[in-house]
Protein backbone atom coordinates (compact mmCIF):
# COMPACT_ATOMS: atom_id res chain seq x y z
CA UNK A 1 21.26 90.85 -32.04
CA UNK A 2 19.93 90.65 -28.60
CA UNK A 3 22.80 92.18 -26.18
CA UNK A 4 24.23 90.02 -22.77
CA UNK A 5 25.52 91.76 -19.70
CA UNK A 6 27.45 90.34 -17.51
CA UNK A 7 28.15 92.38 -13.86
CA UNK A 8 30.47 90.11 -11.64
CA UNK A 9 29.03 92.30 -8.20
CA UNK A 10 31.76 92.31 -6.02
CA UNK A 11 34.78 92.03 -8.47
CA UNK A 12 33.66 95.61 -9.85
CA UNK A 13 34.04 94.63 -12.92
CA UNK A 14 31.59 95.08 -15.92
CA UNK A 15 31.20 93.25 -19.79
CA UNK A 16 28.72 94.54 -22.24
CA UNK A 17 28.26 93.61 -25.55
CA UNK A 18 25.11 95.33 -28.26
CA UNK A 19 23.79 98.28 -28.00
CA UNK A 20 22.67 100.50 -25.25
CA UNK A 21 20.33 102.48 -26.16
CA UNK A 22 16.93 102.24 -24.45
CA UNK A 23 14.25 100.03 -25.80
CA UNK A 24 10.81 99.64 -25.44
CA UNK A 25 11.62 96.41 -23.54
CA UNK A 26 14.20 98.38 -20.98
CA UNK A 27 11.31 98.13 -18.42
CA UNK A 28 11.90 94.77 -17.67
CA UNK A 29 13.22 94.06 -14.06
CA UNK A 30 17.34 94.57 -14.20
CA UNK A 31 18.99 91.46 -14.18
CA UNK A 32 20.81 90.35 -10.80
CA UNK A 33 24.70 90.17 -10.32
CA UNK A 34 26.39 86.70 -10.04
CA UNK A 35 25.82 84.91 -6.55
CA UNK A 36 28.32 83.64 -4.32
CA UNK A 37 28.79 80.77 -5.71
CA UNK A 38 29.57 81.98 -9.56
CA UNK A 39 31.90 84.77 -7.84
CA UNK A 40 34.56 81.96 -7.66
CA UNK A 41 34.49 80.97 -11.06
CA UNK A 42 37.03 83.47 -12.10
CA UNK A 43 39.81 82.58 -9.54
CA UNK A 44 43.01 80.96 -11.08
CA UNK A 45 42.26 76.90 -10.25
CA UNK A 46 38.78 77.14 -11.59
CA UNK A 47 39.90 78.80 -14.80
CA UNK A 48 42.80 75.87 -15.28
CA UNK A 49 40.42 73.05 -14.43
CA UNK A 50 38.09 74.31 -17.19
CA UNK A 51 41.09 74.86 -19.72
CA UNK A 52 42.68 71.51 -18.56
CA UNK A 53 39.72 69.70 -19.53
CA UNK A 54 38.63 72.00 -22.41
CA UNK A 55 35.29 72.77 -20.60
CA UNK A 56 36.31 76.15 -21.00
CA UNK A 57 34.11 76.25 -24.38
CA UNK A 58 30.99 75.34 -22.71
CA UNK A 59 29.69 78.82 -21.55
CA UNK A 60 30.99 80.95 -24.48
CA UNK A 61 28.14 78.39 -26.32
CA UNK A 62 25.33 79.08 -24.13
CA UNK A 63 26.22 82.77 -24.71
CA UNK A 64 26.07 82.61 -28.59
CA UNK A 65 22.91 80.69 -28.22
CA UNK A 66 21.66 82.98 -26.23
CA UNK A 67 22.63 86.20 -28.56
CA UNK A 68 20.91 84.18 -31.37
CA UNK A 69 17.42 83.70 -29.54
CA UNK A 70 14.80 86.30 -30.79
CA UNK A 71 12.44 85.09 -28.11
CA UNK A 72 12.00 83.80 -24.74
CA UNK A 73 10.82 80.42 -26.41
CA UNK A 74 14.56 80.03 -28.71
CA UNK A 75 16.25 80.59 -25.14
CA UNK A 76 14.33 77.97 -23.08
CA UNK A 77 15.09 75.53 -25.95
CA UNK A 78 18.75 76.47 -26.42
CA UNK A 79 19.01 76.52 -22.31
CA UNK A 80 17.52 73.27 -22.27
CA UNK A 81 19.38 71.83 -24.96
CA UNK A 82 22.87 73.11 -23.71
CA UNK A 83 22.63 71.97 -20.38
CA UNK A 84 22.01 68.46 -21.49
CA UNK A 85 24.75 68.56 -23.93
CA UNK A 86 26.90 69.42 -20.62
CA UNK A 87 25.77 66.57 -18.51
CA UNK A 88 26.17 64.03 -21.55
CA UNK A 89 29.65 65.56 -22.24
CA UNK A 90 30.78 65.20 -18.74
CA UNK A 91 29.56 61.60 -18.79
CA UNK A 92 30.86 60.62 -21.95
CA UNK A 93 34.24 62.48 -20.21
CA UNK A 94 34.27 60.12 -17.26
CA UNK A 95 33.47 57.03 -19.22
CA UNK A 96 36.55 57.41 -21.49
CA UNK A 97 34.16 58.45 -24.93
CA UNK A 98 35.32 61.14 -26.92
CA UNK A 99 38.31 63.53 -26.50
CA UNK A 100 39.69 64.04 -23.75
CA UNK A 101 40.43 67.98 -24.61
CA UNK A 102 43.35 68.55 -21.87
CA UNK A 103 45.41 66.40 -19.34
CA UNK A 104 42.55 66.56 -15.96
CA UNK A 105 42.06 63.16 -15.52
CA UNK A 106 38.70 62.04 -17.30
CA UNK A 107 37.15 60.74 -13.61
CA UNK A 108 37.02 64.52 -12.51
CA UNK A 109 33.91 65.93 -11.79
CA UNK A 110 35.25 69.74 -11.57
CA UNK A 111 34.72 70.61 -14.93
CA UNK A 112 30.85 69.80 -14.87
CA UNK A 113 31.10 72.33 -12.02
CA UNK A 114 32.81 74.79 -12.93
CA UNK A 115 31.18 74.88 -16.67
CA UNK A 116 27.27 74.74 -15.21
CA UNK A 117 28.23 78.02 -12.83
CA UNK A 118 29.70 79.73 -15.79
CA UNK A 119 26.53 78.49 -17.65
CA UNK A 120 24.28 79.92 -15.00
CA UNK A 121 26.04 82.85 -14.63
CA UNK A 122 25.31 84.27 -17.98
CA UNK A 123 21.97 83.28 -17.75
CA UNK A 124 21.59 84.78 -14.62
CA UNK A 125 23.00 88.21 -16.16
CA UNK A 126 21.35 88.22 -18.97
CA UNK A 127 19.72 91.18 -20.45
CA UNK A 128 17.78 90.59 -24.28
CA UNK A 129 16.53 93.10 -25.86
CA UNK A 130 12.90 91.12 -25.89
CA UNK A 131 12.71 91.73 -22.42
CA UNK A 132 12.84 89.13 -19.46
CA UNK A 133 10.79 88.56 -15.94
CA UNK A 134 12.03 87.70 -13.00
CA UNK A 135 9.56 84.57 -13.50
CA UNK A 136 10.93 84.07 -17.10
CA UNK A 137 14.74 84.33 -15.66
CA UNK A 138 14.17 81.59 -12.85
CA UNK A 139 12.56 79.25 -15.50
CA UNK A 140 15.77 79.44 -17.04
CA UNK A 141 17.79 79.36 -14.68
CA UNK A 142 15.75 75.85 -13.44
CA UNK A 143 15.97 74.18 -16.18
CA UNK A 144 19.56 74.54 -16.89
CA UNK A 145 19.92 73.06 -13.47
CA UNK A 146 18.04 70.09 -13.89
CA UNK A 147 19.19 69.60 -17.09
CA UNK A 148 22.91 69.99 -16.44
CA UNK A 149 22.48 67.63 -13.43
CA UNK A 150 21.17 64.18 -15.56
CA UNK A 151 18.00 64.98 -13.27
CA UNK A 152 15.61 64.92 -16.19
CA UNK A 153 17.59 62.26 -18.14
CA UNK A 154 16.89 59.47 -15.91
CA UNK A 155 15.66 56.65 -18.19
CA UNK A 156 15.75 52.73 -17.47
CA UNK A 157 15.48 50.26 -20.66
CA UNK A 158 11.85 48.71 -20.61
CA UNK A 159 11.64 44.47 -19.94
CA UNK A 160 12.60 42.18 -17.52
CA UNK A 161 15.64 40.63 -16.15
CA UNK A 162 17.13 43.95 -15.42
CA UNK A 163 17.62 45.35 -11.77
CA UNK A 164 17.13 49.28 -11.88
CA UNK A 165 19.35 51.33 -9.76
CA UNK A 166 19.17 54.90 -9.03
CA UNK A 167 22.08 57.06 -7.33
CA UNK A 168 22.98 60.56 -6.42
CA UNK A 169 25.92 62.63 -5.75
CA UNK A 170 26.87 66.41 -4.72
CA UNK A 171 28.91 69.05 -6.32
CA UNK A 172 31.87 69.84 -5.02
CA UNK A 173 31.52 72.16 -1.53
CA UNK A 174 33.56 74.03 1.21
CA UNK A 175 35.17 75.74 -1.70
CA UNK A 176 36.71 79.03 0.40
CA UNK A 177 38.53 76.46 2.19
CA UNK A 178 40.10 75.20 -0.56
CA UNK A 179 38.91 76.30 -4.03
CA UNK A 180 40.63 73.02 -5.81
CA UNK A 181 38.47 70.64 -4.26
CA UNK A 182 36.17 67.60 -6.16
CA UNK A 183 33.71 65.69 -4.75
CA UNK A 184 34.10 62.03 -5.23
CA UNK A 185 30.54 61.40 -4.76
CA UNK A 186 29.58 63.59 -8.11
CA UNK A 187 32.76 61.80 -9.65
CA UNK A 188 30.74 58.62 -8.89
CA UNK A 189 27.40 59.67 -10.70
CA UNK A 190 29.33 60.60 -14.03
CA UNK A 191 31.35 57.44 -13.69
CA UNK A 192 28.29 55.34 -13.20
CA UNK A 193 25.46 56.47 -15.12
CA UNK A 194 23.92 54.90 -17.56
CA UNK A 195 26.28 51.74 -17.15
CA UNK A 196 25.51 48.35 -16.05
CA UNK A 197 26.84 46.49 -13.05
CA UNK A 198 26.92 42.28 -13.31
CA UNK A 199 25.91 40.82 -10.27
CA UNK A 200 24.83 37.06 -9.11
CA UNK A 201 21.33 37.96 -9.76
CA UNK A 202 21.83 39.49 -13.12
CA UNK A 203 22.35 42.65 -14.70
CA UNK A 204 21.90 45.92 -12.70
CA UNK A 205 21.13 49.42 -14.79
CA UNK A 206 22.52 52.39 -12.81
CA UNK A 207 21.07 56.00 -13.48
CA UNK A 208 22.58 58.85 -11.33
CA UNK A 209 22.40 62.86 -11.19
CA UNK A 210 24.40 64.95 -9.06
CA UNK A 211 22.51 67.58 -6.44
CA UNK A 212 23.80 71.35 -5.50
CA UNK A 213 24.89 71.70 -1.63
CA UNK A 214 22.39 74.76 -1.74
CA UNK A 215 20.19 74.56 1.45
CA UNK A 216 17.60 76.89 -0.61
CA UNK A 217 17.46 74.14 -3.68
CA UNK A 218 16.27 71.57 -1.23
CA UNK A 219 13.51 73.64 0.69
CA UNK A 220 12.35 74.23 -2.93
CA UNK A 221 11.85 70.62 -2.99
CA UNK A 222 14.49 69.70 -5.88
CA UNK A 223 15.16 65.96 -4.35
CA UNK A 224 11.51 65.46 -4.43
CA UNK A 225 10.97 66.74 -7.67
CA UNK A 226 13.68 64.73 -9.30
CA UNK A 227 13.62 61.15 -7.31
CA UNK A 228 9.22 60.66 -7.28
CA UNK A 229 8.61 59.66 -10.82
CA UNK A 230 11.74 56.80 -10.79
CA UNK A 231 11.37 55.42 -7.09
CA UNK A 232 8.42 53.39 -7.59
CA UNK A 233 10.22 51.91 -10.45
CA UNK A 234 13.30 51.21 -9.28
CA UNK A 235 14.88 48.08 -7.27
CA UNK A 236 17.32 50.08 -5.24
CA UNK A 237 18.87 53.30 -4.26
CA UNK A 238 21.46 54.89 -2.61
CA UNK A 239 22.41 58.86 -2.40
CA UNK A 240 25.87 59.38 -1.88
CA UNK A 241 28.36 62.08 -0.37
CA UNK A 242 31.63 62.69 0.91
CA UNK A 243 32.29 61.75 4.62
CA UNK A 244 34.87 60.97 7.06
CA UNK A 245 38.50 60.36 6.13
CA UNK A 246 39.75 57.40 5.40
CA UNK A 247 36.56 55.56 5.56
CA UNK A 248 32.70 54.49 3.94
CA UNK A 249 29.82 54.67 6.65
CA UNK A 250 26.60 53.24 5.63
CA UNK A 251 24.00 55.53 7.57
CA UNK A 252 21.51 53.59 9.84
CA UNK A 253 19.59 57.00 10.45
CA UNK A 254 18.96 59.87 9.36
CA UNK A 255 17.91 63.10 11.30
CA UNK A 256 15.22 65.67 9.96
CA UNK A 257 17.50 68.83 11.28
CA UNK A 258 19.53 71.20 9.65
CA UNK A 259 22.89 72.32 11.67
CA UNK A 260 23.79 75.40 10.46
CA UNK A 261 26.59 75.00 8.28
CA UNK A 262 27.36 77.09 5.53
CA UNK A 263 26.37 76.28 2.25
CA UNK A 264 28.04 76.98 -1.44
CA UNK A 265 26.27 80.27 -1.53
CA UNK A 266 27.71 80.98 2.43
CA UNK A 267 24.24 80.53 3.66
CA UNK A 268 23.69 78.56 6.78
CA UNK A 269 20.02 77.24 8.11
CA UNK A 270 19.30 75.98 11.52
CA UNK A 271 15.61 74.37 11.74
CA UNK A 272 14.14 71.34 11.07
CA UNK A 273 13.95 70.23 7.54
CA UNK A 274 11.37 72.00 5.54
CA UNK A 275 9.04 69.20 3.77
CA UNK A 276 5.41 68.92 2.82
CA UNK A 277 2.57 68.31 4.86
CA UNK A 278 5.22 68.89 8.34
CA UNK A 279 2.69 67.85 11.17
CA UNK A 280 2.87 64.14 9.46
CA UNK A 281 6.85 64.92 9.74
CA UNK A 282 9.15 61.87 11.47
CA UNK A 283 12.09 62.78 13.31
CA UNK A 284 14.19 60.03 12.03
CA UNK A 285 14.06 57.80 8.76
CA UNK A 286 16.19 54.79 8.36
CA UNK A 287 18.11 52.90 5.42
CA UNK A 288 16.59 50.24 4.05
CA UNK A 289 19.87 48.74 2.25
CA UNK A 290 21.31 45.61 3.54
CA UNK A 291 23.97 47.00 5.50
CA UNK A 292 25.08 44.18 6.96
CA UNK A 293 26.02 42.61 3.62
CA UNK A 294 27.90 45.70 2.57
CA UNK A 295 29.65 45.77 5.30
CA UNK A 296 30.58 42.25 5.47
CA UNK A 297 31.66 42.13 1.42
CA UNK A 298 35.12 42.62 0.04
CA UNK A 299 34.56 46.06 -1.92
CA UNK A 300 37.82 47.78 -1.84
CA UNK A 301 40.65 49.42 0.49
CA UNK A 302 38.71 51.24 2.42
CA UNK A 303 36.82 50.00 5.46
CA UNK A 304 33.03 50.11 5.80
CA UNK A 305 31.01 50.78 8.54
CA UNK A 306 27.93 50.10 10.03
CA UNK A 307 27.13 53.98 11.14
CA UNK A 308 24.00 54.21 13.47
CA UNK A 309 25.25 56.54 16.03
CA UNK A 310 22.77 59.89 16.00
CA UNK A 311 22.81 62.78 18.17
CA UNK A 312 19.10 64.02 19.64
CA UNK A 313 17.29 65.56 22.17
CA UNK A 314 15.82 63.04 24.55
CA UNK A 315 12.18 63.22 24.76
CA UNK A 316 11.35 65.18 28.32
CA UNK A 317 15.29 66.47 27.73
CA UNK A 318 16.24 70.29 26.52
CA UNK A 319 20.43 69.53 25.55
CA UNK A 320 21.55 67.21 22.65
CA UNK A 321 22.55 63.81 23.22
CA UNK A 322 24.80 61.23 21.14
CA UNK A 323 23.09 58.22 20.77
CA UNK A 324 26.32 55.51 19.65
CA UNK A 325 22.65 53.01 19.27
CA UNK A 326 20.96 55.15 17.52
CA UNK A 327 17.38 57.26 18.48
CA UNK A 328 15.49 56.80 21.61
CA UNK A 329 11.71 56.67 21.50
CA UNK A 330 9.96 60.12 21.48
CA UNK A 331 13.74 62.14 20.85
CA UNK A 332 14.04 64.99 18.87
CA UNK A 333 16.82 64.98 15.82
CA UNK A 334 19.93 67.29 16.15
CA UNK A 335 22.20 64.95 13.57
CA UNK A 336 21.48 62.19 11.49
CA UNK A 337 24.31 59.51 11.50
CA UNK A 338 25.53 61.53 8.15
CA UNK A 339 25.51 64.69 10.63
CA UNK A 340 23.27 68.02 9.76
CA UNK A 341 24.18 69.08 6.47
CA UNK A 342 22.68 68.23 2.92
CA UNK A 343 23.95 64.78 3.02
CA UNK A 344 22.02 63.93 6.13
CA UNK A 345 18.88 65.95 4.42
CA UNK A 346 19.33 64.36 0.94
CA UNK A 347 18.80 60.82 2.87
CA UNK A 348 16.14 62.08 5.23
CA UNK A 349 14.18 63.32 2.31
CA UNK A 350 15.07 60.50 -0.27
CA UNK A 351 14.25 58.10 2.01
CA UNK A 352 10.96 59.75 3.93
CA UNK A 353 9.90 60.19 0.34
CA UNK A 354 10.00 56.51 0.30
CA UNK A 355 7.74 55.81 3.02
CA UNK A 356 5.28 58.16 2.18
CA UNK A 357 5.32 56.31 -1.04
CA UNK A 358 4.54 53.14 0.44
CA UNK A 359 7.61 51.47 -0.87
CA UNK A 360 9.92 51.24 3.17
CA UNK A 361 8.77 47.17 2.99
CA UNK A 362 9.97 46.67 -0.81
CA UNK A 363 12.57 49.08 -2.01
CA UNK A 364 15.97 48.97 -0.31
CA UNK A 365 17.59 52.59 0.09
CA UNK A 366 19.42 54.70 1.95
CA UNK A 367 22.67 56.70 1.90
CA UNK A 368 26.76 55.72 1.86
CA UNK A 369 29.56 58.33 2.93
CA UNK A 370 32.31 58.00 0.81
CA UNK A 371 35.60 58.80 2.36
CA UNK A 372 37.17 62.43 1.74
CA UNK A 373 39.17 62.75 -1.26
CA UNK A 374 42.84 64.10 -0.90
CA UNK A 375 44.99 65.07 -2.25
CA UNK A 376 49.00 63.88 -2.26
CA UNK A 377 50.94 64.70 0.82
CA UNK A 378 52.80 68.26 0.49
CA UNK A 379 50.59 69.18 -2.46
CA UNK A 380 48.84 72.55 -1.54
CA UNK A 381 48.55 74.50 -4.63
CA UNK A 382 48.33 72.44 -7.71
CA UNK A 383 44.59 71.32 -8.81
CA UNK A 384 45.26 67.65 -9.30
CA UNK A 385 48.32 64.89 -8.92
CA UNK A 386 48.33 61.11 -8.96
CA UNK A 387 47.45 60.43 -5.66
CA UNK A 388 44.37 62.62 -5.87
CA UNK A 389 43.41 60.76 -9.00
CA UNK A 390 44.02 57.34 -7.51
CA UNK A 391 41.88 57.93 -4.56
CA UNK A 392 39.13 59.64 -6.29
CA UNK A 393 39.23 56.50 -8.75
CA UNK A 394 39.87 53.65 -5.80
CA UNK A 395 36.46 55.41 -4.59
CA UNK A 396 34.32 55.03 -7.35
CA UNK A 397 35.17 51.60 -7.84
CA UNK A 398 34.20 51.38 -4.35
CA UNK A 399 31.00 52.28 -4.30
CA UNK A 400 30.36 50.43 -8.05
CA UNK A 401 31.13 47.41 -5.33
CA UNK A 402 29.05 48.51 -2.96
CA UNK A 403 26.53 48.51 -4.92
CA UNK A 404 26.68 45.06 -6.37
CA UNK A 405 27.16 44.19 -2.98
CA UNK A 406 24.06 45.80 -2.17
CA UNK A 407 21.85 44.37 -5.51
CA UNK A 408 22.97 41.06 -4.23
CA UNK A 409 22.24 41.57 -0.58
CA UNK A 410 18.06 42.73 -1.13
């Protein structure tokens, strides 16, 4: 039986199961300790979520997969095939099919969180006695991602009559601020995939996968990878992320900048997005979803808005400037209307992919801000209560109205 390590880095702390004993494969590269990002995983509210919602027997199956494989083949198959039981399971979850397994509410998108890092984690950590690369590790450690994220399980029925709609949402982020938090807009994607939305011009499919806040994920080119095959195909799309309290914003513009701000792994990166072939690079995209219809249709409690301010460097100028109107000719981007973090970036890219496919006169798209999800009023320390649910579930029925509103309004 092949043996797993597991080193949690900074905890000091150290699991080893199998034997020890040197083998001819012990000249394989060492395998790395758990990032910042997996670190959490063993604090108290991440370790209730996952009991709460019995995602707490998702990893412990990867690892007995994994101590079954004989080869690197067996493990890419049982990688493969666990992290797409975990994204089906969390949408099954959200969609009220199956058991429950614990009282989290089924709209929470923690536990597909919190299960994928412990996922990744023992893949990451890994040490079999067949031997594994560094290249062999980060093919793993890919395709659980994708996988795990419903970004390889994007398929539309075939025929007519049928509106296709792709969305996105994030995992859940500024976690050493508070560890507890959700992000409605990955709550959205497991609520919505796969399901169909009536509108006055027929039926609308929705597909959806969820996206890491990772600045290094997206320089890799993971939105490009996952949206090129399905936007020439589809009728409309939208990526989504948490925003401003209290309020939707449907961006006007987005800025090809990066501010700075820290990601899930405490990284920060401050430099203009990192795409392919960057001397054709724009300095702004722009939606292409009929924003004025959104804003003008009755979708829910909270207000939407028409968002096109954008902050730049005037062209001639050397300090940023905040545009309420939006760009000026010839001005360089310092924030998108969605600001200069991935949500901004996950619309620049989404949408400059568009244009470089030839699709910004045919296929509406863009990106909505969802408001932040709170929690109840005095509630500091426990992981959910019903206020918390009913906002995170007012939101998602939101942005299902949205976009009707928005299928209707191309």
């Amino acid at each position: 039986m092949n043996s797993i390590r597991v080193r949690l880095g900074v905890l000091g702390l150290a699991l080893l199961t199998g034997f020890t004993t040197p083998t001819a494969a012990s000249a394989a590269p060492a395998a790395p300790s758990p990032t910042v990002e997996e670190q959490r995983l063993d604090r108290a509210a991440p370790q209730e979520i996952l009991r709460r919602s019995g995602f707490d027997t998702v990893a412990p199956r990867l690892t007995r997969a994994l101590e079954a494989a004989r080869t690197y083949g067996e493990a890419r198959r049982a990688v493969t095939r666990e992290g797409a039981r975990l994204w089906q399971r969390a949408v099954d979850r959200a969609q009220g099919r199956g058991p429950a397994g614990g009282d989290v509410s089924r709209d929470d998108d923690r536990p597909l969180y919190w299960a994928r890092l412990g996922m990744t984690r023992d893949v990451r950590t890994w040490e079999p006695d067949f031997g594994l690369t560094d290249g062999q590790r980060a093919a793993l450690l890919d395709e659980l991602e994708r996988s795990s994220r419903g970004q390889d399980a994007i398929r539309y029925p075939e025929g007519k009559g049928l509106k296709r709609i792709l969305l996105t949402g994030f995992d859940p982020f500024t976690l050493d601020r508070d560890i507890r938090i959700s992000n409605p807009s990955g709550a959205t994607a497991l609520a919505l995939d796969g399901t169909v939305i009536a509108t006055a011009d027929g039926p609308a499919r929705v597909e959806a996968a969820v996206f890491p806040v990772r600045w290094q994920d997206f320089t890799d080119g993971t939105v490009e990878r996952a949206l090129r095959p399905h936007l020439p195909k589809v009728d409309l799309f939208t990526t989504v992320s948490q925003g401003r309290i209290g309020r939707f914003d449907i961006e006007r513009t987005n800025g090809a900048w990066r501010g700075g701000f820290g990601d899930n792994e405490n990284v920060g990166r401050t430099e203009t997005v990192p795409v392919a072939d960057p001397a054709s690079q724009p300095q702004w995209t722009t939606t292409t979803l009929p924003y004025a219809a959104i804003v003008a249709a009755p979708t829910g409690r909270f207000p939407v808005y028409d968002n096109t301010s954008v902050t730049e460097i005037p062209a001639g100028g050397a300090q940023p400037v905040v545009r309420p109107e939006g760009p000026t000719p010839g001005s360089t981007a310092r924030a998108g209307g969605g600001g200069d973090y991935l949500s901004n970036e996950i619309a620049y890219r989404a949408t400059l992919l568009r244009d470089r496919l030839g699709l910004h006169g045919t296929l509406p798209g863009g990106h909505v801000h969802t408001p932040v999800l709170q929690f109840g009023a005095g509630n500091t320390t426990e992981v959910t209560d019903p206020e918390f649910v009913r906002n995170r579930l007012d939101i998602i029925a939101q942005v299902k109205a949205i976009l009707r509103a928005a299928a209707e309004g191309s």
